[in-house]
C-alpha atoms as a PDB file:
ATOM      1  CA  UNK A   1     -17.606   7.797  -4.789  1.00  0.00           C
ATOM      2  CA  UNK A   2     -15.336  10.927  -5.233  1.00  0.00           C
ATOM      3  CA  UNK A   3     -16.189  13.969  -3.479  1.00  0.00           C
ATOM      4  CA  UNK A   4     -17.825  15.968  -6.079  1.00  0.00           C
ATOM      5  CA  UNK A   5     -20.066  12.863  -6.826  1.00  0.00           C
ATOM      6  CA  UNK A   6     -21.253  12.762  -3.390  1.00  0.00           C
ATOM      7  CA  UNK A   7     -21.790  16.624  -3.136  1.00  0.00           C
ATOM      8  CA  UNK A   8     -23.593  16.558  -6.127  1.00  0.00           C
ATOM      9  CA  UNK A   9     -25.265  13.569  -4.958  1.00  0.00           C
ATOM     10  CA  UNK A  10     -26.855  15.795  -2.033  1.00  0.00           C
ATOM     11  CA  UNK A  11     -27.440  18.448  -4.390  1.00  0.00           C
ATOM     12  CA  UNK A  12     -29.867  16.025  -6.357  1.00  0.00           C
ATOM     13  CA  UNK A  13     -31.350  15.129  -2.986  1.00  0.00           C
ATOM     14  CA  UNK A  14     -32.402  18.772  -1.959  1.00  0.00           C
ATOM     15  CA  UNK A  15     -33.956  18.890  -5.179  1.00  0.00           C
ATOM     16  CA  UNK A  16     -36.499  15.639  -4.737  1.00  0.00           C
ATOM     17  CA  UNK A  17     -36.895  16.977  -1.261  1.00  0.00           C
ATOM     18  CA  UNK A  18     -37.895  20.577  -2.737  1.00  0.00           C
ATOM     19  CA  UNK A  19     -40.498  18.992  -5.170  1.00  0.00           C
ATOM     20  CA  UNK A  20     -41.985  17.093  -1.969  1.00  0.00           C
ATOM     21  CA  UNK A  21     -41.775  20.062  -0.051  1.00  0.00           C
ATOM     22  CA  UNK A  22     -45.495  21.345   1.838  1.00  0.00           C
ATOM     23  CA  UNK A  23     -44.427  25.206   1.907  1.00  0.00           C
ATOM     24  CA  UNK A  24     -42.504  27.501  -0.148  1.00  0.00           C
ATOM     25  CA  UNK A  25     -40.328  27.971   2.700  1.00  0.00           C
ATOM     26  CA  UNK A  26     -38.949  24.577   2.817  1.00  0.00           C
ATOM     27  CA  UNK A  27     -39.015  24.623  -0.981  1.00  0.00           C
ATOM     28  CA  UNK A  28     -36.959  27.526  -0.856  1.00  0.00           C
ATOM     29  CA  UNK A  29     -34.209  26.240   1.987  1.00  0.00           C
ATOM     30  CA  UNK A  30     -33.849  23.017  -0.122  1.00  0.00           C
ATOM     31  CA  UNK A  31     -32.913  24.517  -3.711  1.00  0.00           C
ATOM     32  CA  UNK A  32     -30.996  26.685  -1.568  1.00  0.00           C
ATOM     33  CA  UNK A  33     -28.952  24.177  -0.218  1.00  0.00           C
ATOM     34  CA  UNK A  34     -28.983  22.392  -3.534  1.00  0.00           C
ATOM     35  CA  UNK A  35     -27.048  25.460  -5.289  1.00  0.00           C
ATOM     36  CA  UNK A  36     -24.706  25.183  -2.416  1.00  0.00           C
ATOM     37  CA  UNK A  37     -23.716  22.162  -2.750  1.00  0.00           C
ATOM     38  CA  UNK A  38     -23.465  22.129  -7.051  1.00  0.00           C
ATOM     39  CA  UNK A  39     -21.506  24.979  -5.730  1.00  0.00           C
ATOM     40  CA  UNK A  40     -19.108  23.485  -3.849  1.00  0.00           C
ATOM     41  CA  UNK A  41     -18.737  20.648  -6.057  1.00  0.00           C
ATOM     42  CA  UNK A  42     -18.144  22.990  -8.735  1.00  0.00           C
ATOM     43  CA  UNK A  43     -15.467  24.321  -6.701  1.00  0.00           C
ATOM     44  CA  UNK A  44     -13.704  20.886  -5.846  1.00  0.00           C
ATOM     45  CA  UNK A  45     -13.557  20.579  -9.518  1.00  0.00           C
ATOM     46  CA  UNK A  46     -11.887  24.066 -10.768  1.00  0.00           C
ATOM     47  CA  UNK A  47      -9.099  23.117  -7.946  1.00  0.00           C
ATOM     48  CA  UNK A  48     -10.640  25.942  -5.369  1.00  0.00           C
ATOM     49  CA  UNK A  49     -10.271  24.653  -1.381  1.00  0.00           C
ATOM     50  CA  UNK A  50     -13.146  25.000  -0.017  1.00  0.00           C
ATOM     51  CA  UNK A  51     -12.796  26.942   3.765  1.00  0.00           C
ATOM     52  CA  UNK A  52     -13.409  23.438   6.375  1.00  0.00           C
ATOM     53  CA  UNK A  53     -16.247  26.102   8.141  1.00  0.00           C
ATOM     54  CA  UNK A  54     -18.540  26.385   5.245  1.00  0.00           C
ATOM     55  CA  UNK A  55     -18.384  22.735   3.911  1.00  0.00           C
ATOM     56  CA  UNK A  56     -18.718  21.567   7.372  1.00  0.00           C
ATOM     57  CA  UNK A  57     -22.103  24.526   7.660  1.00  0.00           C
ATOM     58  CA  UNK A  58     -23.687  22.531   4.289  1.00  0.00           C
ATOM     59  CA  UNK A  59     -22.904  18.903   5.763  1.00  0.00           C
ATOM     60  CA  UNK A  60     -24.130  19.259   9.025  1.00  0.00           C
ATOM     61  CA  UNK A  61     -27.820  21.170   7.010  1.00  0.00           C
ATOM     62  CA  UNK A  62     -27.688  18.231   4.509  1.00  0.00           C
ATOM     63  CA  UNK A  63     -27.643  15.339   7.583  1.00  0.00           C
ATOM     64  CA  UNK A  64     -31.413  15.836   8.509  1.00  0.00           C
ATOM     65  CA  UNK A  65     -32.912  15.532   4.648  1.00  0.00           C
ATOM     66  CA  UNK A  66     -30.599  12.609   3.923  1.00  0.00           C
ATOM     67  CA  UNK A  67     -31.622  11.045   7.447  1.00  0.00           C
ATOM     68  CA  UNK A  68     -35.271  11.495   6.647  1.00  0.00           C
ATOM     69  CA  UNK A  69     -34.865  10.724   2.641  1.00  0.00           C
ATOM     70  CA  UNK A  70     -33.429   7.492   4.299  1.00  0.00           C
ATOM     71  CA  UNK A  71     -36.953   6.901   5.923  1.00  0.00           C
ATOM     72  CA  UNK A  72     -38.840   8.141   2.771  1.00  0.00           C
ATOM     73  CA  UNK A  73     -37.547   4.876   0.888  1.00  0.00           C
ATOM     74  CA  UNK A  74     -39.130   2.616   4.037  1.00  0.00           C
ATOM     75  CA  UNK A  75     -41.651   4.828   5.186  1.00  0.00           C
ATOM     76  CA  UNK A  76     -43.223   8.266   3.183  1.00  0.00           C
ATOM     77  CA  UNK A  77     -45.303   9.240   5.516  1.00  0.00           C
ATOM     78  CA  UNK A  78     -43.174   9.354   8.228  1.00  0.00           C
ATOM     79  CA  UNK A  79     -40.442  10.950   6.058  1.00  0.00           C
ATOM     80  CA  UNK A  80     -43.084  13.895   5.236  1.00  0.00           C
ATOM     81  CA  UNK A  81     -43.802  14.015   8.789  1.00  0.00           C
ATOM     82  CA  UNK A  82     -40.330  14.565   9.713  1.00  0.00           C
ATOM     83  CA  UNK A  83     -40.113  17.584   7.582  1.00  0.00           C
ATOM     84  CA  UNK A  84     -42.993  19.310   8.771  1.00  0.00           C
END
């Protein structure tokens, strides 16, 4: 999987997470992260380096949903537990 696929990949992530989401706030922080990393991937693709602080900011956000998305497919209510 290229890059771009797996950036956009976590962008489509966020978005379940946002639709699962119990507040606004954590609605919010997921589309946020979402349009950062559509961003990004964007970026990757029009040939723009992307500064190694701010792409390592949006992978080290995006490791606790993926972590708990990975226990939403064994467990959901853990996984909504987790976010909370």
């Amino acid at each position: 999987m290229s890059k771009t696929d797996e950036y956009r990949q976590f962008a489509n992530d966020c978005i379940v997470w946002a639709r699962i989401a119990t507040s606004d706030d954590q609605r919010e922080q997921f589309l946020e992260l979402a349009k950062k990393w559509m961003s990004d991937a964007e970026s990757i693709d029009r040939g723009i380096e992307l500064r190694p602080k701010e792409a390592a900011k949006a992978s080290e956000m995006a490791g606790r949903p993926r972590r708990a998305m990975a226990r939403h497919r064994r467990e959901p209510t853990q996984a909504v537990a987790v976010l909370r």
